[in-house]
Protein backbone atom coordinates (compact mmCIF):
# COMPACT_ATOMS: atom_id res chain seq x y z
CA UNK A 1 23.26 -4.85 12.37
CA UNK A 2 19.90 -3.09 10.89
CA UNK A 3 17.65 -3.10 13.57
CA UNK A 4 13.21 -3.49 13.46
CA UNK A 5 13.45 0.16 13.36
CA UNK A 6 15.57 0.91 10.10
CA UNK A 7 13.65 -2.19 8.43
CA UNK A 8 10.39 -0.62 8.85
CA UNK A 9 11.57 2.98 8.00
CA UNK A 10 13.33 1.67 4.55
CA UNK A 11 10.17 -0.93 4.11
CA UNK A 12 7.60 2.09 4.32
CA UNK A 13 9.84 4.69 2.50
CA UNK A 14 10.34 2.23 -0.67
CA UNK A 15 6.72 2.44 -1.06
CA UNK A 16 6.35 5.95 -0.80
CA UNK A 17 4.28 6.07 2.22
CA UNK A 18 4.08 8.67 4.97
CA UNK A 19 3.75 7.67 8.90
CA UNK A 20 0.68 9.88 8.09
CA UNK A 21 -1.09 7.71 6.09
CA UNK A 22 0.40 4.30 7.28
CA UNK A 23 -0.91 5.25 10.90
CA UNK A 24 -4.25 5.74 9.84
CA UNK A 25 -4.58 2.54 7.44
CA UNK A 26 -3.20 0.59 10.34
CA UNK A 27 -5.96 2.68 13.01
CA UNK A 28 -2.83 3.49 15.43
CA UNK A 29 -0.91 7.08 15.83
CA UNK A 30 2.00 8.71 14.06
CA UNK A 31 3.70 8.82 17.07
CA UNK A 32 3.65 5.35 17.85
CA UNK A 33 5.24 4.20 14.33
CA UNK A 34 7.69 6.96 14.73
CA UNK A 35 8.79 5.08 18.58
CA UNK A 36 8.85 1.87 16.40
CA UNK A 37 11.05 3.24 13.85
CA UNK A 38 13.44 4.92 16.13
CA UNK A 39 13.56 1.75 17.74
CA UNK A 40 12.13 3.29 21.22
CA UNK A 41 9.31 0.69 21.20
CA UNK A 42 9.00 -3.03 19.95
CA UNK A 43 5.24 -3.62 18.47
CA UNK A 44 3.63 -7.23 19.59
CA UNK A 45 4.10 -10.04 16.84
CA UNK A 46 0.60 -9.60 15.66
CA UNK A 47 1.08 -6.03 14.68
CA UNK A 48 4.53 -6.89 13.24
CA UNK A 49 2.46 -9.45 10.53
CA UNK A 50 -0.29 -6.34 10.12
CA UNK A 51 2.59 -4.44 9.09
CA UNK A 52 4.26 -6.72 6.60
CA UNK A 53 0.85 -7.73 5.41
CA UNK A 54 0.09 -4.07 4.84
CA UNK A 55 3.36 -3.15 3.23
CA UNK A 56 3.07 -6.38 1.26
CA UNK A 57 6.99 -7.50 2.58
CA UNK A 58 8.29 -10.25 3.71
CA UNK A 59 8.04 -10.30 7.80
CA UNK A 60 11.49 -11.78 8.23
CA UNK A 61 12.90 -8.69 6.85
CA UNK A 62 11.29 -6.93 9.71
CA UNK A 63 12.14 -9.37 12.01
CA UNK A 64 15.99 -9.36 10.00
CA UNK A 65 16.08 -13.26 9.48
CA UNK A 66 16.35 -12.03 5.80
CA UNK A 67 17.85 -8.68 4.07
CA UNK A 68 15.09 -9.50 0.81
CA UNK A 69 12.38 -6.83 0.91
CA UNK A 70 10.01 -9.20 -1.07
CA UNK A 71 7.13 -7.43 -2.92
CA UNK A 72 3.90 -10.11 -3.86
CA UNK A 73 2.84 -8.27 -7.16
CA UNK A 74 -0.57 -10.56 -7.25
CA UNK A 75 -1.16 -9.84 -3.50
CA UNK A 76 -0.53 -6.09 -4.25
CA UNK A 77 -3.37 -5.71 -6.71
CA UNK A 78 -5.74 -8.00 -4.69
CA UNK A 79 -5.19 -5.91 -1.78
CA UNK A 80 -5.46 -2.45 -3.06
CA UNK A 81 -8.02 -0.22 -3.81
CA UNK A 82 -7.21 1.35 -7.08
CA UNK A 83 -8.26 4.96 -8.21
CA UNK A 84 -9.96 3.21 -11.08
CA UNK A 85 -11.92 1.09 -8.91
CA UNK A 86 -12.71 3.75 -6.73
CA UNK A 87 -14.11 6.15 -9.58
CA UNK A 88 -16.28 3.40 -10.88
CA UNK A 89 -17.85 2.67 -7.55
CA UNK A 90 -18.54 6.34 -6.95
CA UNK A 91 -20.07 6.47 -10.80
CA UNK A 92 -22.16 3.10 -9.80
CA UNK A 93 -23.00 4.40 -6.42
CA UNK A 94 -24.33 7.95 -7.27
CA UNK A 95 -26.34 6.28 -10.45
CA UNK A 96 -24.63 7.86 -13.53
CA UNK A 97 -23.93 4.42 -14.71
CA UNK A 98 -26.23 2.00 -14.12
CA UNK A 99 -25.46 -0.36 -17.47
CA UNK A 100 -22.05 -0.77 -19.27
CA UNK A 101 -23.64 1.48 -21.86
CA UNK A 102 -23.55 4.37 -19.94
CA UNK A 103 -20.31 4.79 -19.78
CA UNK A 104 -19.30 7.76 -21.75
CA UNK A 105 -16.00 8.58 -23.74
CA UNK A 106 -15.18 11.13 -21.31
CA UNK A 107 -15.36 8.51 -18.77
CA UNK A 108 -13.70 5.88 -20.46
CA UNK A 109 -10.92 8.25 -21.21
CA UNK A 110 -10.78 9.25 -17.46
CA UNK A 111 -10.65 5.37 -16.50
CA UNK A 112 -8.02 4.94 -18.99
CA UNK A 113 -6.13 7.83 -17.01
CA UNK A 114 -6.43 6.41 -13.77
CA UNK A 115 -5.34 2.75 -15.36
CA UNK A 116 -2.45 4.25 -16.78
CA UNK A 117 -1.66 5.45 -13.03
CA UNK A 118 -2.37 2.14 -11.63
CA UNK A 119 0.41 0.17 -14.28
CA UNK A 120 2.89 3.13 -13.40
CA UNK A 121 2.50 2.17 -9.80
CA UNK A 122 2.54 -1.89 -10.16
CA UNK A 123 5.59 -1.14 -12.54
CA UNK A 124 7.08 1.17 -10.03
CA UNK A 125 6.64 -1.38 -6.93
CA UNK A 126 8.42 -3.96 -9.35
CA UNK A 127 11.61 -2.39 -9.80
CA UNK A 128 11.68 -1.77 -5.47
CA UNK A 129 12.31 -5.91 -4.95
């Protein structure tokens, strides 16, 4: 039987994240997702939904009611920041564009980059179901 533990571990390795990072987008410790992985700790239900919610999976494959890791493509992109996104609010923010037409073609070719990056990724997440 898989237990919590090897469902969150396989969950958070299939999308390529590090207890690193997942402990500080979920504002707990490193150590405390390692317990929960090496099944030394159980987390309460309402962190086991921030979980799934976070690694956009189904939570009865955490909870192992079923084995389908189930990835919401359409919830994905709503829910993530992308580099794109990010570049244009820092280009908005520190005023180098202010109207569409200041966008240059060094900057459209660096958005095109980061878009490229973005598909890669959605792709990439689409193959993990």
């Amino acid at each position: 039987m898989v237990t919590f533990g090897e469902r969150l571990r396989n969950a958070r390795n299939l999308k390529g994240i590090t207890l690193d990072k997942m402990a500080e987008d979920l504002q707990t410790t490193k150590a405390t997702l390692s317990r929960y992985e090496n099944n030394l700790r159980e987390p309460k239900a309402d962190f086991v939904k921030k979980i799934a919610e976070y690694l956009n999976i189904n939570i009865d494959y955490l909870l192992g009611s079923s084995d389908n890791v189930v990835f919401d493509k359409n919830k994905y992109i709503k829910n993530t920041t992308s580099a794109t996104m990010k570049l244009l609010k820092k280009l908005i923010d520190d005023g180098t564009i202010k109207r569409s037409e200041d966008v240059t073609n060094v900057q459209l070719n660096q958005l095109l980059d980061m878009l490229k990056k973005d598909v890669e990724e959605l792709l990439k997440d689409e193959y993990k179901k």
